[in-house]
N, C-alpha and C. Protein backbone atom coordinates (compact mmCIF):
# COMPACT_ATOMS: atom_id res chain seq x y z
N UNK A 1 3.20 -21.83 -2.05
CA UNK A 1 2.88 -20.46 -2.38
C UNK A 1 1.37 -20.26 -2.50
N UNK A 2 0.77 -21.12 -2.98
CA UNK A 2 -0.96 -21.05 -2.91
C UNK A 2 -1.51 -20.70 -1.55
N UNK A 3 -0.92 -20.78 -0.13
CA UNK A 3 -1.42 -20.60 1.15
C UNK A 3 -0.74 -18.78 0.87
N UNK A 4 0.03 -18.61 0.49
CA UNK A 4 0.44 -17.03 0.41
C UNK A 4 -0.76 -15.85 -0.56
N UNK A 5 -1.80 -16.94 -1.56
CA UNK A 5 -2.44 -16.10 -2.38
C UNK A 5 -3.22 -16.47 -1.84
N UNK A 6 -4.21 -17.00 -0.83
CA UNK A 6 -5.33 -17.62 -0.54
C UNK A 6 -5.96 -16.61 0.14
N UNK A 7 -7.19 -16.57 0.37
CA UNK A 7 -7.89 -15.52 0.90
C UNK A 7 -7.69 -15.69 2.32
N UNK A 8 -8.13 -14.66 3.67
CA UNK A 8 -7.84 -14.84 4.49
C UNK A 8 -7.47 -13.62 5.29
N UNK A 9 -7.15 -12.57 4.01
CA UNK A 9 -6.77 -11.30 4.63
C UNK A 9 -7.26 -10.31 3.87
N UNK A 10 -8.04 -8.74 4.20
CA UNK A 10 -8.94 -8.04 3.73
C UNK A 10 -7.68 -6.89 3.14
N UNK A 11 -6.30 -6.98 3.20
CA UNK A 11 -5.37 -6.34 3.01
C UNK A 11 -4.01 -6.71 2.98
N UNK A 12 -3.54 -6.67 1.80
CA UNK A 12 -1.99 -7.13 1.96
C UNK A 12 -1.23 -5.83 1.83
N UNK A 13 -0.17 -6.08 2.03
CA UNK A 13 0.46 -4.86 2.16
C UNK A 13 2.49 -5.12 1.80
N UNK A 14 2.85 -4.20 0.81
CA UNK A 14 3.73 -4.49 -0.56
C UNK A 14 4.93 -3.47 -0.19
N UNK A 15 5.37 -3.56 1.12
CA UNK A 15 6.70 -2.40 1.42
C UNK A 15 7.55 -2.21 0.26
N UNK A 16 8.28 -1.12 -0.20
CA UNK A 16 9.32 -1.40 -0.68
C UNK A 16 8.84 -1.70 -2.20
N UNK A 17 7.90 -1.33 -2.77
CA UNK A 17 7.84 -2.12 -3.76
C UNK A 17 8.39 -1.93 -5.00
N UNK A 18 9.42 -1.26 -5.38
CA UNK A 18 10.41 -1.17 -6.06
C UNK A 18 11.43 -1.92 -6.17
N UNK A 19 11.75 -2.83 -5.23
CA UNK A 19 12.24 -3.57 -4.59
C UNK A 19 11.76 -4.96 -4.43
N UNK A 20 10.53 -5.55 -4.49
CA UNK A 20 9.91 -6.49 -4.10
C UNK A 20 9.71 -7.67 -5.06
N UNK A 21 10.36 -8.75 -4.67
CA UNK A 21 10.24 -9.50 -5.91
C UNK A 21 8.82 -10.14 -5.97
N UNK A 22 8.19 -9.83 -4.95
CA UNK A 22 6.44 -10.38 -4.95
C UNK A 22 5.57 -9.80 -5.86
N UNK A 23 6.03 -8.90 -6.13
CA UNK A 23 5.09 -7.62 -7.00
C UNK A 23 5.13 -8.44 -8.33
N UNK A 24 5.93 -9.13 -8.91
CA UNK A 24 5.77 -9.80 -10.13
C UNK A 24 5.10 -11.13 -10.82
N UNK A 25 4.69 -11.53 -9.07
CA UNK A 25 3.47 -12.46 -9.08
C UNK A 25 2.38 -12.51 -8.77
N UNK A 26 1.83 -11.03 -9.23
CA UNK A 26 0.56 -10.37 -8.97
C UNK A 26 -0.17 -10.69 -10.13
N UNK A 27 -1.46 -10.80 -10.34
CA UNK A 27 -2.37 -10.75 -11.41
C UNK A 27 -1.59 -9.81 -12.43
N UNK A 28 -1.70 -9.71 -13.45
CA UNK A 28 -0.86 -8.81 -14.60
C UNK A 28 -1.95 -7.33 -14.59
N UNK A 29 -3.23 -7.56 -14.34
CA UNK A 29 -3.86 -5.99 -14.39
C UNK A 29 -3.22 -4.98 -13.03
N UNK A 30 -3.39 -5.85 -11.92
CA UNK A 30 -2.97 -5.73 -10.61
C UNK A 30 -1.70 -5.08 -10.85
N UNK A 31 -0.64 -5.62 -11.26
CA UNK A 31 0.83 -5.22 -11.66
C UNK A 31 0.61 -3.81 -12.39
N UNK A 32 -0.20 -3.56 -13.06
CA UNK A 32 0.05 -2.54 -14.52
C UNK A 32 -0.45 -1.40 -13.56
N UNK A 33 -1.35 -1.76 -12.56
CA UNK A 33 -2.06 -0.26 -11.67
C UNK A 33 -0.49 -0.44 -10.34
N UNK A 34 0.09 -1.11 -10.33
CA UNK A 34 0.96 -0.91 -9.35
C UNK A 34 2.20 -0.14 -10.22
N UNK A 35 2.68 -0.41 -11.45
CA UNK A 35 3.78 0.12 -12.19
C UNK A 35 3.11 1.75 -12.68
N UNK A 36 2.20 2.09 -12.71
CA UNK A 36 1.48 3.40 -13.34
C UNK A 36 1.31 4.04 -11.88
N UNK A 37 1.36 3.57 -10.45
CA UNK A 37 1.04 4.42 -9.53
C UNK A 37 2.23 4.84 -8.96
N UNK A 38 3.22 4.13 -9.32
CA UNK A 38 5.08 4.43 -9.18
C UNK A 38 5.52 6.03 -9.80
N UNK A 39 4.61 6.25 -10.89
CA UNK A 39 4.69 7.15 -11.71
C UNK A 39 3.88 8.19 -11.62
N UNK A 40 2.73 8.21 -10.63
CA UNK A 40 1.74 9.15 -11.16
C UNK A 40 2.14 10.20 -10.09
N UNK A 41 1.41 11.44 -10.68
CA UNK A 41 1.71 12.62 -10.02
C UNK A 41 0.43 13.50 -10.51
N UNK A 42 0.21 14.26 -9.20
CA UNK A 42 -1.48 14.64 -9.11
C UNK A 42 -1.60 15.77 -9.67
N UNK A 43 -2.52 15.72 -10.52
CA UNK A 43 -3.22 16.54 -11.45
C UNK A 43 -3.90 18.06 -10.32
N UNK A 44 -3.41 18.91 -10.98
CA UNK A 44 -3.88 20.00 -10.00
C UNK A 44 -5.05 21.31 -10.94
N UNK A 45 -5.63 21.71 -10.52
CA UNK A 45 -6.30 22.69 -11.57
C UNK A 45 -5.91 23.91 -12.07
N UNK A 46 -6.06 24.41 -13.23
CA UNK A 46 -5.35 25.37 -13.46
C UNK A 46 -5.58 26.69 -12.75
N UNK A 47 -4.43 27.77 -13.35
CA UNK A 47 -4.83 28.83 -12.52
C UNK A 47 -5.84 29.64 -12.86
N UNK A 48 -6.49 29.25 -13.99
CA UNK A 48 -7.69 30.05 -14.52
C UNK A 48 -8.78 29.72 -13.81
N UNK A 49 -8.79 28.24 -13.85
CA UNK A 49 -9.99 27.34 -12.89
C UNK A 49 -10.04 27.92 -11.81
N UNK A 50 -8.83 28.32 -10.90
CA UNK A 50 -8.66 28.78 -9.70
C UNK A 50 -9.40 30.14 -9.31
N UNK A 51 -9.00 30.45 -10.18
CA UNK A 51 -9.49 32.21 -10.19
C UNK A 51 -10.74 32.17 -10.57
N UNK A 52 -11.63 31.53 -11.50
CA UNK A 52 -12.87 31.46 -11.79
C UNK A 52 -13.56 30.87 -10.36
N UNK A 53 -13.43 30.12 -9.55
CA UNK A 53 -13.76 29.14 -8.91
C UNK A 53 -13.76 30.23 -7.45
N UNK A 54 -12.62 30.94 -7.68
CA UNK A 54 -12.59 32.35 -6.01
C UNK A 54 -13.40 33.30 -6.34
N UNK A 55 -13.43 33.47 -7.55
CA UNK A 55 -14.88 34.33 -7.75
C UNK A 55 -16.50 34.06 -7.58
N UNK A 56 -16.25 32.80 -7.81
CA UNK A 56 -17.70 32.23 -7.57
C UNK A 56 -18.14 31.95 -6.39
N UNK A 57 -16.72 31.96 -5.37
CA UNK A 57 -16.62 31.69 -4.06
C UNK A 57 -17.31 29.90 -3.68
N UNK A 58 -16.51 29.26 -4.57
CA UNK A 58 -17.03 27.83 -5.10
C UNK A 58 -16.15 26.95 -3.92
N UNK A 59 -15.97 27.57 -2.93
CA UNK A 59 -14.32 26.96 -2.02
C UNK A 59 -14.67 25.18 -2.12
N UNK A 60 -16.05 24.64 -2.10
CA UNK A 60 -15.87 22.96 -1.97
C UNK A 60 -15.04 22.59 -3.08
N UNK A 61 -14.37 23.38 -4.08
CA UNK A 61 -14.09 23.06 -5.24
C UNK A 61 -12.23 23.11 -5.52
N UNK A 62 -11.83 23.75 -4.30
CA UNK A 62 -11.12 23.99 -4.50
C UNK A 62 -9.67 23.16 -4.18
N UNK A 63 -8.27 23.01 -4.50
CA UNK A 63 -7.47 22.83 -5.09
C UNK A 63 -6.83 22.07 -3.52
N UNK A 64 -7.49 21.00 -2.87
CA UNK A 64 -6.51 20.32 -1.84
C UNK A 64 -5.44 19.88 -1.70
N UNK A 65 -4.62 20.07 -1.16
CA UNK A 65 -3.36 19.90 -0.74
C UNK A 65 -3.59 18.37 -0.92
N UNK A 66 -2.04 17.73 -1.70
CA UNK A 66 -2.50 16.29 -1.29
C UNK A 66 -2.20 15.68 0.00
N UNK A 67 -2.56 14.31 -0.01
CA UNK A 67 -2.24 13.61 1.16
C UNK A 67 -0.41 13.58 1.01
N UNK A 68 -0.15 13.41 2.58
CA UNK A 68 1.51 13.18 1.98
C UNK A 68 2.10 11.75 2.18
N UNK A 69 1.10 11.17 2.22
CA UNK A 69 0.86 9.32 2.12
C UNK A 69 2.12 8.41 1.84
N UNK A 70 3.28 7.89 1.91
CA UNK A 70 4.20 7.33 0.93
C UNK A 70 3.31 6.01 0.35
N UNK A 71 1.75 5.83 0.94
CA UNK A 71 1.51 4.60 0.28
C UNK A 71 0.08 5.04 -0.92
N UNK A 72 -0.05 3.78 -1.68
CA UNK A 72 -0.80 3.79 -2.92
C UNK A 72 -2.04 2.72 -2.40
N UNK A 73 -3.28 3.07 -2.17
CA UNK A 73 -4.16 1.83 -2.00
C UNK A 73 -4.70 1.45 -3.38
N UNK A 74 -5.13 0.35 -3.56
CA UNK A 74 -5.08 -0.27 -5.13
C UNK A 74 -6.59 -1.63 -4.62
N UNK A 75 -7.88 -0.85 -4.53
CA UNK A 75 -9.32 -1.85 -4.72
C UNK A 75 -8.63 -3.05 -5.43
N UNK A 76 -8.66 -4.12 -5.26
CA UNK A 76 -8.68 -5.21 -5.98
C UNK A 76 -9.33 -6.35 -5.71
N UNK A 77 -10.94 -6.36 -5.17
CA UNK A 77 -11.59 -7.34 -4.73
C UNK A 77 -12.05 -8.22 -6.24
N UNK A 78 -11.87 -7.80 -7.38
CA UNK A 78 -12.18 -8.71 -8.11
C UNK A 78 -11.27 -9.25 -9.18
N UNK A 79 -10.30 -9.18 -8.49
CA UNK A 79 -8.82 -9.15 -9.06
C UNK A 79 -7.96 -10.46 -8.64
N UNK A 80 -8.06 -10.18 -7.25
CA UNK A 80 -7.39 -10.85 -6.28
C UNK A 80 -8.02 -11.50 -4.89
N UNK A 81 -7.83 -12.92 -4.24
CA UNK A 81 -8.76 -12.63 -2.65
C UNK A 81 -8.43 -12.09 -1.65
N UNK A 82 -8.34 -10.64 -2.01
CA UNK A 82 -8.31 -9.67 -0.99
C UNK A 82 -9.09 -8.19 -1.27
N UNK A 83 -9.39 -7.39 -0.18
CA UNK A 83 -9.89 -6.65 -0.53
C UNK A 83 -9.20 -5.11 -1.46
N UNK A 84 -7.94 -4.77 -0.27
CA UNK A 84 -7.10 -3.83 -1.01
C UNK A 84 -5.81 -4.74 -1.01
N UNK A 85 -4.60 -3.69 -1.63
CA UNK A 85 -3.14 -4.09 -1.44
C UNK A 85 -2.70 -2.55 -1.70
N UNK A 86 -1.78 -2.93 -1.07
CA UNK A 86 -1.02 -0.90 -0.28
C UNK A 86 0.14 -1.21 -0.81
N UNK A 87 0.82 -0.30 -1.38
CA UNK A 87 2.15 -0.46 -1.77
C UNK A 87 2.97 1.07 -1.25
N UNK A 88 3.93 0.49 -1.12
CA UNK A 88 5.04 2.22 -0.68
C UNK A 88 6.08 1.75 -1.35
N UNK A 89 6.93 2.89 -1.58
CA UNK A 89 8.32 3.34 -1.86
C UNK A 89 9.11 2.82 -0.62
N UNK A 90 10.10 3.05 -0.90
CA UNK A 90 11.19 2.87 0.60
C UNK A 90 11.24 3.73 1.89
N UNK A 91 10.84 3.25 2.61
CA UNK A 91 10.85 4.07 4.15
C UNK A 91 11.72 3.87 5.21
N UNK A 92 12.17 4.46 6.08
CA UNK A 92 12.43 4.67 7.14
C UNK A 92 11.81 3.53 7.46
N UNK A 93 12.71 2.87 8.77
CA UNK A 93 11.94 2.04 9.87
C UNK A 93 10.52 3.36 10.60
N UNK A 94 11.09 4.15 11.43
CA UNK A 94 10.32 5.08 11.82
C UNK A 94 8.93 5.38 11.06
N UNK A 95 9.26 5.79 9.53
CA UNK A 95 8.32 6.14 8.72
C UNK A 95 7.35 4.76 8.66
N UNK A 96 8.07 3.55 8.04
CA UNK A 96 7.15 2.28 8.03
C UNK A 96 6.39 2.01 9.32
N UNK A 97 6.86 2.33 10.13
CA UNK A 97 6.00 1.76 11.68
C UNK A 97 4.80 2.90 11.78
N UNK A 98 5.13 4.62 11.29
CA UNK A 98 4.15 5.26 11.46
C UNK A 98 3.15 4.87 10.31
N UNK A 99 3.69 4.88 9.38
CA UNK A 99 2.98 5.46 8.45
C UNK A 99 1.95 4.28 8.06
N UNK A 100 2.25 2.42 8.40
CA UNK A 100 1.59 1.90 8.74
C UNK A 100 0.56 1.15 9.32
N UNK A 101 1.02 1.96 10.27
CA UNK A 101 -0.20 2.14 11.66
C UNK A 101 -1.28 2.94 11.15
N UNK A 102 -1.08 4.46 10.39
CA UNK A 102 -2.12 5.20 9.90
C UNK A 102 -2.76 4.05 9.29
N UNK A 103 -2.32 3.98 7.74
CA UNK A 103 -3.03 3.72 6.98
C UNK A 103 -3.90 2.24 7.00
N UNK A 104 -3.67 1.52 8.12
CA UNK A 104 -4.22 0.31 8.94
C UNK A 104 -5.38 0.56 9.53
N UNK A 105 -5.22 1.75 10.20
CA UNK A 105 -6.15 2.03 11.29
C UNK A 105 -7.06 2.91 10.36
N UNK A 106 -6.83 3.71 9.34
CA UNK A 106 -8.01 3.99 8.63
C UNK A 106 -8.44 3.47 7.60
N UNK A 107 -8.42 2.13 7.72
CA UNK A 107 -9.09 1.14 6.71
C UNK A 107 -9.81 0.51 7.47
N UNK A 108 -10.09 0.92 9.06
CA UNK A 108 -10.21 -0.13 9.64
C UNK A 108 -9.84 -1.62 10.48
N UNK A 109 -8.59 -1.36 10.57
CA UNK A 109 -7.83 -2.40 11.32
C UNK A 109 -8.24 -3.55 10.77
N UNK A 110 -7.91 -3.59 9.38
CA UNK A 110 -8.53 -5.03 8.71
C UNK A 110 -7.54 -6.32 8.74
N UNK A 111 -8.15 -7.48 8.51
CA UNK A 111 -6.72 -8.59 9.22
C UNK A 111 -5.76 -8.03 7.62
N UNK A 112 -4.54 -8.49 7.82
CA UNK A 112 -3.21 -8.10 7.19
C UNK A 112 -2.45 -9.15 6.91
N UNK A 113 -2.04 -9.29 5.73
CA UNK A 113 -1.03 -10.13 5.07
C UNK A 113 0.09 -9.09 4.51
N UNK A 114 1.26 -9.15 5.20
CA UNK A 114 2.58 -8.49 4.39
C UNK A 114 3.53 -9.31 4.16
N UNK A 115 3.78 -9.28 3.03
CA UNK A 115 4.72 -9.21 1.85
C UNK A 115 5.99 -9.11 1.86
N UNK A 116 6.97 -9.82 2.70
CA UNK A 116 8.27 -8.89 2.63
C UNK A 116 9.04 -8.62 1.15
N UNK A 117 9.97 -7.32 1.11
CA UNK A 117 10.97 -7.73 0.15
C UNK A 117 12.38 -7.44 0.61
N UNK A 118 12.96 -7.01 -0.19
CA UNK A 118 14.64 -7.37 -0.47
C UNK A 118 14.89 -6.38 0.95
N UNK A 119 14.47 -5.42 1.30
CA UNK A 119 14.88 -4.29 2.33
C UNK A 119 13.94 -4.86 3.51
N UNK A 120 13.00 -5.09 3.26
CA UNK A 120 11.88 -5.53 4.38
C UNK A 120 11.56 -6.75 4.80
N UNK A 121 12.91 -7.78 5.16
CA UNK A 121 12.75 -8.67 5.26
C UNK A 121 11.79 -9.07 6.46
N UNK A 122 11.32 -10.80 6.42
CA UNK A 122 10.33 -11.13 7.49
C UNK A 122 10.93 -10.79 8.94
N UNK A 123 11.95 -11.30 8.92
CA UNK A 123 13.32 -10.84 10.56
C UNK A 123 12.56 -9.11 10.52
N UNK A 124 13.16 -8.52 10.00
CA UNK A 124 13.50 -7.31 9.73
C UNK A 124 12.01 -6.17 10.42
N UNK A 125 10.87 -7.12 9.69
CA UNK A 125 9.08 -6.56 10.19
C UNK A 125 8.85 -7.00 11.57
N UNK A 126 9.38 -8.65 11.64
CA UNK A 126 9.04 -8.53 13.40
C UNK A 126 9.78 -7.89 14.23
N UNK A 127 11.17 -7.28 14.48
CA UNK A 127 11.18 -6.14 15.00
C UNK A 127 10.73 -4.96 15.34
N UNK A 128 10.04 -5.01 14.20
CA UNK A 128 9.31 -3.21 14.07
C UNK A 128 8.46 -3.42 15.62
N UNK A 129 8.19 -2.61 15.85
CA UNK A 129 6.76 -1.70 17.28
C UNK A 129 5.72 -1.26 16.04
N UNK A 130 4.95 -1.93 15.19
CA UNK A 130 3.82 -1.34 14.77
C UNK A 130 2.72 -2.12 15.36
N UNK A 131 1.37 -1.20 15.88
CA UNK A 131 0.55 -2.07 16.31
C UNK A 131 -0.45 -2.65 15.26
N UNK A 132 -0.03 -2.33 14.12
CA UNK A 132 -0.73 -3.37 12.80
C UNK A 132 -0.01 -5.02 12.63
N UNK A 133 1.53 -4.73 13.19
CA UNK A 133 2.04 -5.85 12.41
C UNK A 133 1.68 -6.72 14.36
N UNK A 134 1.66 -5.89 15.41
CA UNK A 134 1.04 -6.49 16.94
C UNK A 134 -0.20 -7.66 17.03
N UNK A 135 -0.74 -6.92 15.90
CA UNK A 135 -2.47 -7.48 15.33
C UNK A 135 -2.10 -9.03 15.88
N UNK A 136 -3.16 -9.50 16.18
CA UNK A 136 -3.40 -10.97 16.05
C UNK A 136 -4.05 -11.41 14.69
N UNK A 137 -4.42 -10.24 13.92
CA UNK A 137 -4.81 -10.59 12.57
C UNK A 137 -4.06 -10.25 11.35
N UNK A 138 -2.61 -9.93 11.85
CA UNK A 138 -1.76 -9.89 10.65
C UNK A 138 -0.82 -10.83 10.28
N UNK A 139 -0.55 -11.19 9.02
CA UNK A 139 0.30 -12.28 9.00
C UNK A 139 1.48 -12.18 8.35
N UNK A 140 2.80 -12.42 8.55
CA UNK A 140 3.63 -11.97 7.16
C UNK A 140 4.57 -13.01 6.27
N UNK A 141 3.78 -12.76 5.29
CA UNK A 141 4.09 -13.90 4.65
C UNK A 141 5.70 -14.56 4.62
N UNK A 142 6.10 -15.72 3.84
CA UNK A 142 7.46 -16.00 3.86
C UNK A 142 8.18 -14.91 3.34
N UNK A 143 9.59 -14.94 3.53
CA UNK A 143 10.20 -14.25 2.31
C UNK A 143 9.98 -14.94 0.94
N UNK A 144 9.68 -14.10 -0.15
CA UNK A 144 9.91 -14.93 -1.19
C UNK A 144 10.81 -15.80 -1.46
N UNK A 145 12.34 -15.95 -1.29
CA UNK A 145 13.47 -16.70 -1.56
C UNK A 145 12.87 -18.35 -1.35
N UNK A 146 12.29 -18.52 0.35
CA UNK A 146 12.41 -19.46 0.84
C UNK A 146 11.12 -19.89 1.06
N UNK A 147 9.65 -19.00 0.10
CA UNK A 147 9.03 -19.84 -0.47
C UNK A 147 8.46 -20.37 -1.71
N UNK A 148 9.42 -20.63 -2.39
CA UNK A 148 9.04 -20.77 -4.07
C UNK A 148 9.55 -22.41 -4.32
N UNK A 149 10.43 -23.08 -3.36
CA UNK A 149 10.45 -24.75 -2.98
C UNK A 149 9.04 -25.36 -2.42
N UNK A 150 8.06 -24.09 -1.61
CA UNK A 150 6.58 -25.01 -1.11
C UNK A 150 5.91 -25.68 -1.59
């Protein structure tokens, strides 16, 4: 399991993570921003702010639509040896192949370590058509089950 935490990849990536029995062998700060981002829901401004803000004709200020992202990016370069780790909810094959490819390609097509879990098994990712998991710089790790004997 030490070749699974080792540096090597500028992004891991945590499908499913409701689901994932990897998520519980994360650094414990790492874990606490992954269990609080399961939960969070975006703060929007009020309608007074709003109305003060159209009067002032302040529009850089105003009230963006969020992203409709299913994933969470989580900085952890001094946490962990990697740079980010992405986590999602449960997706669609369809959704995982798109929605991975985005958020790959606007990080930069950085090399990739994924994570399978209980829904996203390793079988299960090399099927997919994503051209993140195509990468010659992505790797996916064991399933957990069958590497905790290494």
């Amino acid at each position: 399991m030490d070749s699974v935490f080792s540096k090597g990849a500028d992004l891991w990536v945590l499908p499913h993570i409701e689901d994932s029995d990897w998520r519980w062998l994360f650094e414990w700060s790492l874990n606490f921003q992954i269990s609080r981002s399961l939960g969070h829901e975006r703060a929007h401004l009020s309608t007074e702010a709003m109305t003060a803000l159209d009067l002032w004709e302040a529009t850089e200020f105003s009230d963006i639509e969020p992203s409709d992202s299913p994933w969470t990016l989580i900085g952890c370069e001094k946490l962990l040896p990697t740079k980010w780790v992405l986590v999602s909810r449960s997706l669609t094959p369809a959704q995982f192949e798109k929605e991975l490819d985005k958020a790959w390609a606007g990080l930069g097509k950085p090399s990739t370590r994924i994570f399978p879990s209980k829904e996203w098994t390793k079988q299960r990712l090399k099927e997919l058509k994503s051209n993140c998991l195509k990468s010659a710089h992505t790797e996916i790790a064991p399933d957990k089950e069958t590497s905790i004997g290494s």
